[in-house]
C-alpha atoms as a PDB file:
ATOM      1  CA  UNK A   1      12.276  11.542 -35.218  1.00  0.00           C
ATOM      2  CA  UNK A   2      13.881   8.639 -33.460  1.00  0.00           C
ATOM      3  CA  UNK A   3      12.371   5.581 -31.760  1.00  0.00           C
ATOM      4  CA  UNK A   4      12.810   5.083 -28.107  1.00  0.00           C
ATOM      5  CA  UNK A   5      12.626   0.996 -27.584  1.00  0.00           C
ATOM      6  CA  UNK A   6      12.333   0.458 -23.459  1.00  0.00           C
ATOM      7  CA  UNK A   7      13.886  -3.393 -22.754  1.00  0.00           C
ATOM      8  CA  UNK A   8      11.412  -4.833 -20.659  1.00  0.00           C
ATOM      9  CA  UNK A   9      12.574  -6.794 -17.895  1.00  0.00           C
ATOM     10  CA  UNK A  10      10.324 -10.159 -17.028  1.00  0.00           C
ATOM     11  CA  UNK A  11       8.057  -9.518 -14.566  1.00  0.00           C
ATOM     12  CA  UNK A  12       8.399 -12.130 -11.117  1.00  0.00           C
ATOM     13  CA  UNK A  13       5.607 -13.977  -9.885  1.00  0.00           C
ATOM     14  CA  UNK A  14       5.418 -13.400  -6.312  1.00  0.00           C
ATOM     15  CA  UNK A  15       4.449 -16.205  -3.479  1.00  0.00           C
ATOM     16  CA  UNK A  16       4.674 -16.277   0.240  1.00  0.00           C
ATOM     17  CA  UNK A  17       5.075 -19.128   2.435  1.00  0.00           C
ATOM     18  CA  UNK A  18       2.472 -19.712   5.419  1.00  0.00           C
ATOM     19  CA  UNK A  19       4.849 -18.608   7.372  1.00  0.00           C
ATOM     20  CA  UNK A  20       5.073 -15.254   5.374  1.00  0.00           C
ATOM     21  CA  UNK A  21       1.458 -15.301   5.190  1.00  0.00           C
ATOM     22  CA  UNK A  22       0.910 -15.291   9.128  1.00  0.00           C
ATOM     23  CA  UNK A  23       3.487 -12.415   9.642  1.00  0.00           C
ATOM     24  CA  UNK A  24       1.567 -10.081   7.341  1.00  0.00           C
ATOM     25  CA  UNK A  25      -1.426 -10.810   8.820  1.00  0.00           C
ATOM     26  CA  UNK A  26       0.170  -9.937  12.644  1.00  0.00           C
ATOM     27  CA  UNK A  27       1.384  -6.779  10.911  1.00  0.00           C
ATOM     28  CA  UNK A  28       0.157  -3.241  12.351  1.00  0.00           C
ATOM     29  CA  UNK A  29      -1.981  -1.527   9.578  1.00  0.00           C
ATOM     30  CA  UNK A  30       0.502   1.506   8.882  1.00  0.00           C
ATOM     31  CA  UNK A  31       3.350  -1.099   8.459  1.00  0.00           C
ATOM     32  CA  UNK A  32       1.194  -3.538   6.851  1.00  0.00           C
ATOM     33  CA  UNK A  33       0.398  -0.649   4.040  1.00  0.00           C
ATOM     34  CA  UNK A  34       4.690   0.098   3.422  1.00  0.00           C
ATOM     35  CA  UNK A  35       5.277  -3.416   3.177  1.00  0.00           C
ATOM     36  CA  UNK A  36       2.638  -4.962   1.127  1.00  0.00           C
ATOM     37  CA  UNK A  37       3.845  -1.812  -1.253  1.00  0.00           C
ATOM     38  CA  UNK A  38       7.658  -3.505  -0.973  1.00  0.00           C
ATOM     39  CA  UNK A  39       6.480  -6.946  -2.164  1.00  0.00           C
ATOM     40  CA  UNK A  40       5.107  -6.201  -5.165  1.00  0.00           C
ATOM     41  CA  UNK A  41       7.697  -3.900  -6.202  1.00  0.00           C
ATOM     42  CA  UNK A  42       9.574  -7.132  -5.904  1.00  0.00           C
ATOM     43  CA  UNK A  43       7.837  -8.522  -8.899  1.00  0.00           C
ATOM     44  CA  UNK A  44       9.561  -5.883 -11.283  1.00  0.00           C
ATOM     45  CA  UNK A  45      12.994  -6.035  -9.891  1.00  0.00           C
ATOM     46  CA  UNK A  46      14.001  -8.714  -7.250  1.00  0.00           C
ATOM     47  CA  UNK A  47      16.880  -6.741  -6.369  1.00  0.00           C
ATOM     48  CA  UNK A  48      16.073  -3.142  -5.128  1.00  0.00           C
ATOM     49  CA  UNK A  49      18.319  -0.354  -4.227  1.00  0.00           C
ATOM     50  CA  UNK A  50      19.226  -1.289  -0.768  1.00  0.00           C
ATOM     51  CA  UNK A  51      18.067  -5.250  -0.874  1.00  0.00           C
ATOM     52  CA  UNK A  52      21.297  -7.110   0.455  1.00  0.00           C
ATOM     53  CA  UNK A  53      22.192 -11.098  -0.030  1.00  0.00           C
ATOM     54  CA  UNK A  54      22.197 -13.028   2.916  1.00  0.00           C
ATOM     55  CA  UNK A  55      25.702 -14.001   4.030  1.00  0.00           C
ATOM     56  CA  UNK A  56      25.616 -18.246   4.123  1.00  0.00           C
ATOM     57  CA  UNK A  57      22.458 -18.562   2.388  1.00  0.00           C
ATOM     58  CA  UNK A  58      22.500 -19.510  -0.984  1.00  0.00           C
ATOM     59  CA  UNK A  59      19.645 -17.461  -2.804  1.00  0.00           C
ATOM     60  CA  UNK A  60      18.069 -15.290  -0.020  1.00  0.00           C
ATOM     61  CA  UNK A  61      18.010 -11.305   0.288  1.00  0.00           C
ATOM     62  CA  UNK A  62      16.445  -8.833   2.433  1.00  0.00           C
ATOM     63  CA  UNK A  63      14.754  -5.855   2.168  1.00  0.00           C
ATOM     64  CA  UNK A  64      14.371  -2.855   5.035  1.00  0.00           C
ATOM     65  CA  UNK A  65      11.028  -1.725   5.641  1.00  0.00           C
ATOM     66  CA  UNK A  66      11.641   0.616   7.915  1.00  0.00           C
ATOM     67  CA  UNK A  67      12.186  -1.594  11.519  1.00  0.00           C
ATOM     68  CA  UNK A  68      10.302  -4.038   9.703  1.00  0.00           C
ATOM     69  CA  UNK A  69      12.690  -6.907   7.457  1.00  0.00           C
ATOM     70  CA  UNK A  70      11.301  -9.136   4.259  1.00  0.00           C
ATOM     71  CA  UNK A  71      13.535 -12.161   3.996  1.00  0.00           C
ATOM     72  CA  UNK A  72      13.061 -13.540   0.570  1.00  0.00           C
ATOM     73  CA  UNK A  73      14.341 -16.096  -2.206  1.00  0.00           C
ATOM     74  CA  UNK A  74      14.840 -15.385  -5.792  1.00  0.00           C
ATOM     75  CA  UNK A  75      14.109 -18.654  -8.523  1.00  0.00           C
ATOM     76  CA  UNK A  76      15.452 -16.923 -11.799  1.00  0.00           C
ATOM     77  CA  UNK A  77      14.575 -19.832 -13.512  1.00  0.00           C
ATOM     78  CA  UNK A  78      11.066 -20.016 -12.771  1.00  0.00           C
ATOM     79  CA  UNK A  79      10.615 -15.952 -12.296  1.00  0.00           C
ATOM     80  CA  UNK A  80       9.254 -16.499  -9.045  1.00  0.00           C
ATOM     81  CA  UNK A  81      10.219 -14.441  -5.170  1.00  0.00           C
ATOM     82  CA  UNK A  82       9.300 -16.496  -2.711  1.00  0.00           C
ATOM     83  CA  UNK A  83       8.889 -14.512   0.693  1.00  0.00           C
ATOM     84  CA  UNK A  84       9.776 -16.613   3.331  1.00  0.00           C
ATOM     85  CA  UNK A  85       9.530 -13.935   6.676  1.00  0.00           C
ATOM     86  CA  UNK A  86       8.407 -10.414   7.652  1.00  0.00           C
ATOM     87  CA  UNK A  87       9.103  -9.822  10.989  1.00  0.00           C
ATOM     88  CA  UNK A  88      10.569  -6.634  13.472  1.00  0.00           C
ATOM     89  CA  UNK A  89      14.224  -6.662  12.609  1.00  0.00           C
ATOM     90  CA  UNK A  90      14.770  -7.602  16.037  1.00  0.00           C
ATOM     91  CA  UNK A  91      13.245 -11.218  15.600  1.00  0.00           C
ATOM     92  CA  UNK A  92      13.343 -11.983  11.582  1.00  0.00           C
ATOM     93  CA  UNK A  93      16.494 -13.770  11.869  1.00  0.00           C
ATOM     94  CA  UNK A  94      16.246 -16.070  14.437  1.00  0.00           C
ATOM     95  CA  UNK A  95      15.916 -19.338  13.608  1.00  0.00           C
ATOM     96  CA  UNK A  96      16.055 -18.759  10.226  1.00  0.00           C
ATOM     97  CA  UNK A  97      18.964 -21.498   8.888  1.00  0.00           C
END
């Protein structure tokens, strides 16, 4: 019989910023369900199938909940995501530099 040995990755501690915090809140329940689900799949792997870097940002990605967007940074060095917005995809990136 041969042993199976599974690599564990390090698991990410997961904030959000007030900001974060209020758009979650203002999210409809249905939506709020699918995207609370999204963040803390974000804790084992910070880069999902699909996730894409933001072009002229230095560390932040975003993940597609259906119209819904989760703008995020990644601190490998401290194992922490910090959400920064979840908004409509129409709105989530305005104002955002």
């Amino acid at each position: 019989m041969r042993a199976v040995t599974t690599e564990r990755h390090p698991r990410y501690r997961i904030e959000l910023t007030s900001a974060a915090l209020r758009d979650l809140k203002a999210l409809p329940e249905n939506v709020l369900r699918r995207v609370d689900r999204r963040i803390l799949s974000l804790a084992d792997n910070p880069w999902p199938r699909g996730s894409k870097k933001l072009k002229g940002e230095e560390s932040l990605y975003r993940v597609r909940v259906g119209d819904y967007r989760i703008i995020y940074r990644v601190e490998e060095e401290v194992l922490l995501i910090l959400v920064i917005r979840i908004r409509h995809r129409r709105d989530v990136y305005r104002g955002l530099s």
